[in-house]
C-alpha atoms as a PDB file:
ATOM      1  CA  UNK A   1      52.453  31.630  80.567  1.00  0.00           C
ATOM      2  CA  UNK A   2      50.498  31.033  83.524  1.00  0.00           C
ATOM      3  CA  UNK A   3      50.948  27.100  83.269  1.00  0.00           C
ATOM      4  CA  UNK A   4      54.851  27.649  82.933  1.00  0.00           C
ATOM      5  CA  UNK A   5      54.786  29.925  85.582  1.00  0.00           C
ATOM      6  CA  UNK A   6      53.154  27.572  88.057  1.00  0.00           C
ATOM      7  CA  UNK A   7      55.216  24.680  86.900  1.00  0.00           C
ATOM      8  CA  UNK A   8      58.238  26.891  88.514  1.00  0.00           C
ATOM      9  CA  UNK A   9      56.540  27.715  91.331  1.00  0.00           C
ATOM     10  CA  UNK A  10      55.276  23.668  92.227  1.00  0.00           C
ATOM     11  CA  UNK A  11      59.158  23.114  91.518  1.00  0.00           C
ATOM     12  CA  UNK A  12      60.606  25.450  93.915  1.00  0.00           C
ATOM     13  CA  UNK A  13      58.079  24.361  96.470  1.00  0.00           C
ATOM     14  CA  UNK A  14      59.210  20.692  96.140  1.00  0.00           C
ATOM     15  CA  UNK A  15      62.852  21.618  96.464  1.00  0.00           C
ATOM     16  CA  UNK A  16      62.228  23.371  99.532  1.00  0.00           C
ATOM     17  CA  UNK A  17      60.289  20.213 100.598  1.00  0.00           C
ATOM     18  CA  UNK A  18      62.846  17.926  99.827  1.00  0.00           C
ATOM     19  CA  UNK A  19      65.271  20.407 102.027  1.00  0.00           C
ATOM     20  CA  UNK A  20      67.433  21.366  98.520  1.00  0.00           C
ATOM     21  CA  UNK A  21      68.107  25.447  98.447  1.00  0.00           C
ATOM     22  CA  UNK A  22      66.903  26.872  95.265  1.00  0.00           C
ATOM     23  CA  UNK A  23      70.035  28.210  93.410  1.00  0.00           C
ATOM     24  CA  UNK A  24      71.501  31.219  94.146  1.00  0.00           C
ATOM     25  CA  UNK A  25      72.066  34.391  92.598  1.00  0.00           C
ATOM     26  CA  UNK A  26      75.915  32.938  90.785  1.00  0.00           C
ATOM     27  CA  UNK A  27      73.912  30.351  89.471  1.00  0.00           C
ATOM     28  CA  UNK A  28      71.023  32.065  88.248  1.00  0.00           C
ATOM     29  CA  UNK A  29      73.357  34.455  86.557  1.00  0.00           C
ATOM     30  CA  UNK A  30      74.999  31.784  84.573  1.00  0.00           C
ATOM     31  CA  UNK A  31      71.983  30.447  83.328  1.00  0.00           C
ATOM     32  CA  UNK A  32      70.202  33.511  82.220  1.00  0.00           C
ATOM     33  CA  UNK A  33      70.078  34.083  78.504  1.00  0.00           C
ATOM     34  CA  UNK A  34      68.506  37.109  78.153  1.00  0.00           C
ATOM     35  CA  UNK A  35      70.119  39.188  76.809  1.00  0.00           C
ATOM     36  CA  UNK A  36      72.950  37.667  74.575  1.00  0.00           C
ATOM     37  CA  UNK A  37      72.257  38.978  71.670  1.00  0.00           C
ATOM     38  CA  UNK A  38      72.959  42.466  72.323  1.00  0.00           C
ATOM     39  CA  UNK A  39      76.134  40.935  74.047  1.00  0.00           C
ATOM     40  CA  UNK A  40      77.445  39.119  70.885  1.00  0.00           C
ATOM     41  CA  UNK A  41      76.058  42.439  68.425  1.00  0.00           C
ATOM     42  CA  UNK A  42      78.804  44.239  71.009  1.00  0.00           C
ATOM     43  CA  UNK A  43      81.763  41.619  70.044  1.00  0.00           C
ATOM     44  CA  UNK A  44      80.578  41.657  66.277  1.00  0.00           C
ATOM     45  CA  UNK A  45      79.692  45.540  65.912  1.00  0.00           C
ATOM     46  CA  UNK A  46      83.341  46.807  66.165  1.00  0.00           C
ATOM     47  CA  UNK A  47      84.807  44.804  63.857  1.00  0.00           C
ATOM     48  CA  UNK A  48      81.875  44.840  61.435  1.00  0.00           C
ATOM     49  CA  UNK A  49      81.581  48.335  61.166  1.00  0.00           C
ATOM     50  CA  UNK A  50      85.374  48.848  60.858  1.00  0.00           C
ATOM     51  CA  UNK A  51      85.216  46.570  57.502  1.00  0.00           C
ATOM     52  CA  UNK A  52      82.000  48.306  56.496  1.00  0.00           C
ATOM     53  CA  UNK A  53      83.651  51.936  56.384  1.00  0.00           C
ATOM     54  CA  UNK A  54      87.034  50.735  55.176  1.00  0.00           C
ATOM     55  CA  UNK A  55      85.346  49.183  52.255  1.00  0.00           C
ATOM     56  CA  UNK A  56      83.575  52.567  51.849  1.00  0.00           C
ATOM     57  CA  UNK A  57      86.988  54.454  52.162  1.00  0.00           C
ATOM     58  CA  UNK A  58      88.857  52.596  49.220  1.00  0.00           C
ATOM     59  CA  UNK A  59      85.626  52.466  46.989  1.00  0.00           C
ATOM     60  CA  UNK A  60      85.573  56.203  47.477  1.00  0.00           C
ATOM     61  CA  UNK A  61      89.313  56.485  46.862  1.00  0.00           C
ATOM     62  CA  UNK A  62      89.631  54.307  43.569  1.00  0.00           C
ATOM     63  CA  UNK A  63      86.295  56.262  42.569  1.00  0.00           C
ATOM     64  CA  UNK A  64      88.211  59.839  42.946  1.00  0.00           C
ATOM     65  CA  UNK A  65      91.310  58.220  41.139  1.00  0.00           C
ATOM     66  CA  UNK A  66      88.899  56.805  38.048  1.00  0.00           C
ATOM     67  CA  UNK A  67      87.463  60.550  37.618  1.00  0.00           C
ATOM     68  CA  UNK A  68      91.039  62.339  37.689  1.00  0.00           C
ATOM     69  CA  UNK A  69      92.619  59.596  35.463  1.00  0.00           C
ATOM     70  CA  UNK A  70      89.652  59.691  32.928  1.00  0.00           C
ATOM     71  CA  UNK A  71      89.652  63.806  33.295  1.00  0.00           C
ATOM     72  CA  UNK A  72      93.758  63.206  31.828  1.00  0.00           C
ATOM     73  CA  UNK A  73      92.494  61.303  29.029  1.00  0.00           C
ATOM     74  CA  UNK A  74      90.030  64.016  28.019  1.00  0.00           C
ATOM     75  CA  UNK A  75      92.348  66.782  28.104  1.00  0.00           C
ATOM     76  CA  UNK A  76      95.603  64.887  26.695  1.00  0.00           C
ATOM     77  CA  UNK A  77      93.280  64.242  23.518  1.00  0.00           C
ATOM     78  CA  UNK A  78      92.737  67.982  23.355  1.00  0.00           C
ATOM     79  CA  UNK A  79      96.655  68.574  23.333  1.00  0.00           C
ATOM     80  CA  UNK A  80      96.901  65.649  20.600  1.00  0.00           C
ATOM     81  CA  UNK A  81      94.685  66.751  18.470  1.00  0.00           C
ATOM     82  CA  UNK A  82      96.147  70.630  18.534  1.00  0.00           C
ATOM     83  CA  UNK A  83      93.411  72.283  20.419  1.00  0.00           C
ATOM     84  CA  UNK A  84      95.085  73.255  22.899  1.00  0.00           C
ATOM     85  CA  UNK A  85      97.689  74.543  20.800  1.00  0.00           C
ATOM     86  CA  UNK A  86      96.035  76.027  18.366  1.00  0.00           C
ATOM     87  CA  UNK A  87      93.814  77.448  21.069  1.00  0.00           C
ATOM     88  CA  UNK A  88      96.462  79.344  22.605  1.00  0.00           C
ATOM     89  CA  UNK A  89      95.436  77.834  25.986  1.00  0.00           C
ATOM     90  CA  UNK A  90      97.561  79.163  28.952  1.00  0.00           C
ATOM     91  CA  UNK A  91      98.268  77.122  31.891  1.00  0.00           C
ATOM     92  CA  UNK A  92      95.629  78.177  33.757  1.00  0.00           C
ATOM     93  CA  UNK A  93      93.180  77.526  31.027  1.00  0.00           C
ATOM     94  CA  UNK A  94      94.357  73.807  30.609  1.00  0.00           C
ATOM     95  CA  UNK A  95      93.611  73.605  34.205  1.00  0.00           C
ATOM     96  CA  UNK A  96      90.217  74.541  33.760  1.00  0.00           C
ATOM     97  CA  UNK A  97      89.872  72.082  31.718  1.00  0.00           C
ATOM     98  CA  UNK A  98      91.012  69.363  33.550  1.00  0.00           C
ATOM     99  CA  UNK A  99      88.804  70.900  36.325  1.00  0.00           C
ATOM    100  CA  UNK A 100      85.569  70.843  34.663  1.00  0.00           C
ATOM    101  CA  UNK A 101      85.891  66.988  33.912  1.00  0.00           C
ATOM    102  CA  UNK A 102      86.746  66.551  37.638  1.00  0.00           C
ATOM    103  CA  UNK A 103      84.250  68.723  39.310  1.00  0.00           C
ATOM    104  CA  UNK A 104      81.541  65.763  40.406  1.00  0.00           C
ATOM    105  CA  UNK A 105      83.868  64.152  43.194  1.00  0.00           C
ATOM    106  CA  UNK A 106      87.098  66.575  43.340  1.00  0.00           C
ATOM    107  CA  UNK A 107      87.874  70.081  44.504  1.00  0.00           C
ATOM    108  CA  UNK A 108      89.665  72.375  42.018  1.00  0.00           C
ATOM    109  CA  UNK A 109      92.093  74.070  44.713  1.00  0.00           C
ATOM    110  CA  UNK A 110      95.867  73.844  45.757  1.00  0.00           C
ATOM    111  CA  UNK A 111      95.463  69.744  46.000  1.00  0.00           C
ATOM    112  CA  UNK A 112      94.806  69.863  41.862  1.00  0.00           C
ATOM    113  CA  UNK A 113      98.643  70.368  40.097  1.00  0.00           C
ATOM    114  CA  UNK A 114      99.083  69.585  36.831  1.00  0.00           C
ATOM    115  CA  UNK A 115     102.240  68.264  35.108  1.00  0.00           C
ATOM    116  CA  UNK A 116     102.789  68.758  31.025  1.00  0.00           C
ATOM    117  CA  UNK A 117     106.037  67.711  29.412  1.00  0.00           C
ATOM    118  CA  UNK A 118     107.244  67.359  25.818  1.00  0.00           C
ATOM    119  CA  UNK A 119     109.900  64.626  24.688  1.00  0.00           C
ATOM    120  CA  UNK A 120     111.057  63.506  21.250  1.00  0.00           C
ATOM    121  CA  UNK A 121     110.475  59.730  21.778  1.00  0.00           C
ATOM    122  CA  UNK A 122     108.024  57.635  24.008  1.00  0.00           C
ATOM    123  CA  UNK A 123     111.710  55.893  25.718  1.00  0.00           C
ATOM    124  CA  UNK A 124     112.522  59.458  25.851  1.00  0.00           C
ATOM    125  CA  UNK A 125     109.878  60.339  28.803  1.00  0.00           C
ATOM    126  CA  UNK A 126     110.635  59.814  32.739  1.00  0.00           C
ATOM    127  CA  UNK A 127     108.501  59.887  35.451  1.00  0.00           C
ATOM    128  CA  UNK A 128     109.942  62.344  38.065  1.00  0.00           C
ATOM    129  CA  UNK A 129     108.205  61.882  41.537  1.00  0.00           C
ATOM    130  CA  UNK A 130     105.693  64.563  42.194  1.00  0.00           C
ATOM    131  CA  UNK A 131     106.435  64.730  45.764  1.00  0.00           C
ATOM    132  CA  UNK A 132     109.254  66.170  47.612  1.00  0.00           C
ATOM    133  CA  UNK A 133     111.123  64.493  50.459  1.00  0.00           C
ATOM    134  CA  UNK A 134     108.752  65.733  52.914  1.00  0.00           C
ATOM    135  CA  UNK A 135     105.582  64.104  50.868  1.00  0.00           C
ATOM    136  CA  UNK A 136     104.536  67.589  49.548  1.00  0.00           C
ATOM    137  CA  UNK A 137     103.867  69.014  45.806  1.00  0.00           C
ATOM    138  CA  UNK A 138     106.876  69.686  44.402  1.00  0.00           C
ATOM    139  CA  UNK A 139     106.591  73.192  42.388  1.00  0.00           C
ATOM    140  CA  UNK A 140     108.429  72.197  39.273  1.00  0.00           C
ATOM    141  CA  UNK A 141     105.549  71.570  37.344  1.00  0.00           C
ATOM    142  CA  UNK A 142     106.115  71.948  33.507  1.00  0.00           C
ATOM    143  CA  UNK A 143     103.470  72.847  31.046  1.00  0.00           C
ATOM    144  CA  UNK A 144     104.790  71.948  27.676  1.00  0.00           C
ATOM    145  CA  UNK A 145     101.950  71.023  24.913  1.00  0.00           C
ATOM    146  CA  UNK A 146     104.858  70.671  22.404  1.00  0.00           C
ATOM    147  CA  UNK A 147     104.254  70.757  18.766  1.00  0.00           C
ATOM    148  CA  UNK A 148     103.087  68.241  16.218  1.00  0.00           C
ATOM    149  CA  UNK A 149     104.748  64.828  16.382  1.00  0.00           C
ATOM    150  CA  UNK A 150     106.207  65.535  19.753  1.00  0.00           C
ATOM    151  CA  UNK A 151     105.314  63.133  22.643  1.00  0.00           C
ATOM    152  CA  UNK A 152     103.476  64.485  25.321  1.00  0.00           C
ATOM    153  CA  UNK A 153     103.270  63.080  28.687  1.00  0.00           C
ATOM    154  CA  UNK A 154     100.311  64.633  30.504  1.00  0.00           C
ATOM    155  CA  UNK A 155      99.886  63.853  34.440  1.00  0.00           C
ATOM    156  CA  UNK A 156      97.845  65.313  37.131  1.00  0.00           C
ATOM    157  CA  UNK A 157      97.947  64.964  40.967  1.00  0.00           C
ATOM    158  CA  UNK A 158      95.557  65.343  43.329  1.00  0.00           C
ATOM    159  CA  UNK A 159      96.273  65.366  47.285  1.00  0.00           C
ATOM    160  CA  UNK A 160      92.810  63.577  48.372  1.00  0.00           C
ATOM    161  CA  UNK A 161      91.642  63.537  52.283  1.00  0.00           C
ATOM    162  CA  UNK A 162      90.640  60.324  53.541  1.00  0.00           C
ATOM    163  CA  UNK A 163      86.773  60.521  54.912  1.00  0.00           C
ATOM    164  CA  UNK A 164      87.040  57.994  57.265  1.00  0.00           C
ATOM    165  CA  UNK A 165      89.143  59.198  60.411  1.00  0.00           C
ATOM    166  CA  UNK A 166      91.286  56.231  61.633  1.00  0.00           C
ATOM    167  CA  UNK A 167      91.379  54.165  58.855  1.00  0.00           C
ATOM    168  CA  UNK A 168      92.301  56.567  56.257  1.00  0.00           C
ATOM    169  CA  UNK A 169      95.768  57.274  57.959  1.00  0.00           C
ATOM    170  CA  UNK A 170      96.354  53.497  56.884  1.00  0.00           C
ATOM    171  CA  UNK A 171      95.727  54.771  53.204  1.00  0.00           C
ATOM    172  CA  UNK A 172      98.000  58.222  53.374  1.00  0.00           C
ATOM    173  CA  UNK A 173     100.807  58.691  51.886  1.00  0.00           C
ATOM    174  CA  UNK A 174     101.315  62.272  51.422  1.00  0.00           C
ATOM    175  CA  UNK A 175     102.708  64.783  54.307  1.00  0.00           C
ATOM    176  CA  UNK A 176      99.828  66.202  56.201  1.00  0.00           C
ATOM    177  CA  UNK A 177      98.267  62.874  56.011  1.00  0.00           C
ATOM    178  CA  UNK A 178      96.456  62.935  52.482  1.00  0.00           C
ATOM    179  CA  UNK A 179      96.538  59.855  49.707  1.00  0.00           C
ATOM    180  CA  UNK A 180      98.125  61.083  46.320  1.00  0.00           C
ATOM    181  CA  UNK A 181      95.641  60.532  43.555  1.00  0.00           C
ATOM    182  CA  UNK A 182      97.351  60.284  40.145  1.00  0.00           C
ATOM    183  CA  UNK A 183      96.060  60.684  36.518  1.00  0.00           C
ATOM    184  CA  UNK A 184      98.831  59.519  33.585  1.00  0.00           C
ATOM    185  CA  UNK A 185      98.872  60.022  29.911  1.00  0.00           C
ATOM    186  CA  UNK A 186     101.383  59.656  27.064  1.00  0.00           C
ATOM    187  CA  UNK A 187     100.254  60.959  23.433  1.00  0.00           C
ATOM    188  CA  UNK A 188     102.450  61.411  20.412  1.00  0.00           C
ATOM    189  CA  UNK A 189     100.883  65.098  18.977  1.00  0.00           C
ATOM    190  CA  UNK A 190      98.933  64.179  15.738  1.00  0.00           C
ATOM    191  CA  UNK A 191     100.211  66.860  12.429  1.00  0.00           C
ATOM    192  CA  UNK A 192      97.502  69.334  13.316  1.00  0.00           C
ATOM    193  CA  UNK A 193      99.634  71.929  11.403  1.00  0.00           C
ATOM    194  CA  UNK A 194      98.162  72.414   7.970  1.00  0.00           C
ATOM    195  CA  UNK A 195     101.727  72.077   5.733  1.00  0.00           C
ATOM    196  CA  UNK A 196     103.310  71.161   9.134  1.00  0.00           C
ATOM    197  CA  UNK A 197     105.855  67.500   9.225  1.00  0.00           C
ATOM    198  CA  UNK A 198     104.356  64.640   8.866  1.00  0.00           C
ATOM    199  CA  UNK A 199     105.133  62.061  11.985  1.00  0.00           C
END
């Protein structure tokens, strides 16, 4: 350090010898280094961190979806196999079912509806849209368990809030700004019925 430091200082001396002005301040500025890392972490960090927490959002979202579409699978076995019916479940109960399986990642409030409808043929079933023209829950929800050999299309919606501000308004397609979450099964009802048709 010392060496370099009087290597600079026998250089500026023989410049001012030699009558040739050190360089100024513009100059010195242009060649200092220090520094430039922070600068270019400033460029990168914006950019980096925006990727970084939008990968977090839709890992988060598509993790949400994967609970309420296997919580639909759960329960739709319960109505194809007669529990439900046999059970004497109400609405409300069937909900609690579906909100037990859910319960690790998703709220069991207002954003949880459930849709059950019967038809007599899988071409038979339609997929109404669950949202209104505004982007809100309908409240025509049907809970139909049916009876044995009927087909039973089980669905459940849930209104999830992005949990990245900014970048989950990209992901929002709701009103009020929330990302509809949708869970989808079709059974045919097994003959749970002891003496009951045979499908």
């Amino acid at each position: 350090m010392v060496r370099l430091l009087s290597t600079l200082f026998k250089r500026r001396e023989q410049a001012e010898t030699r009558g040739v002005r050190p360089p100024g301040r513009l100059a010195r500025f242009t060649r200092d280094v220090r520094g430039v890392a922070a600068l270019e972490f400033g460029f990168i960090a914006p950019p980096f961190f925006a990727l970084l927490f939008s990968m977090f959002e839709v890992g988060l979202t598509y993790t949400a979806d994967a609970v309420l579409q296997n919580a639909v699978n759960e329960t739709s076995r319960m109505i194809r196999t007669g529990q439900v019916q046999n059970g004497g479940f109400t609405k409300q109960q069937f909900r609690q079912l579906v909100c037990d399986n859910i319960n690790v990642l998703l709220n069991c409030d207002q954003r949880l509806q459930i849709d059950v409808r019967k038809f007599t043929a899988f071409n038979a079933a339609s997929f109404s849209n669950p949202l209104d023209g505004n982007g809100n829950f309908r409240n025509d929800y049907k809970y139909e368990p049916g009876a044995p050999c009927d087909v039973i299309l089980v669905r459940a919606f849930y209104a999830w809030d992005p949990v990245t501000p900014g970048l989950g308004d990209y992901m929002s397609n709701m009103g009020g700004g929330g990302r509809l979450l949708q869970g989808t099964a079709a059974v045919r009802n097994e003959p749970f019925l002891v003496g009951g048709p045979v499908c």
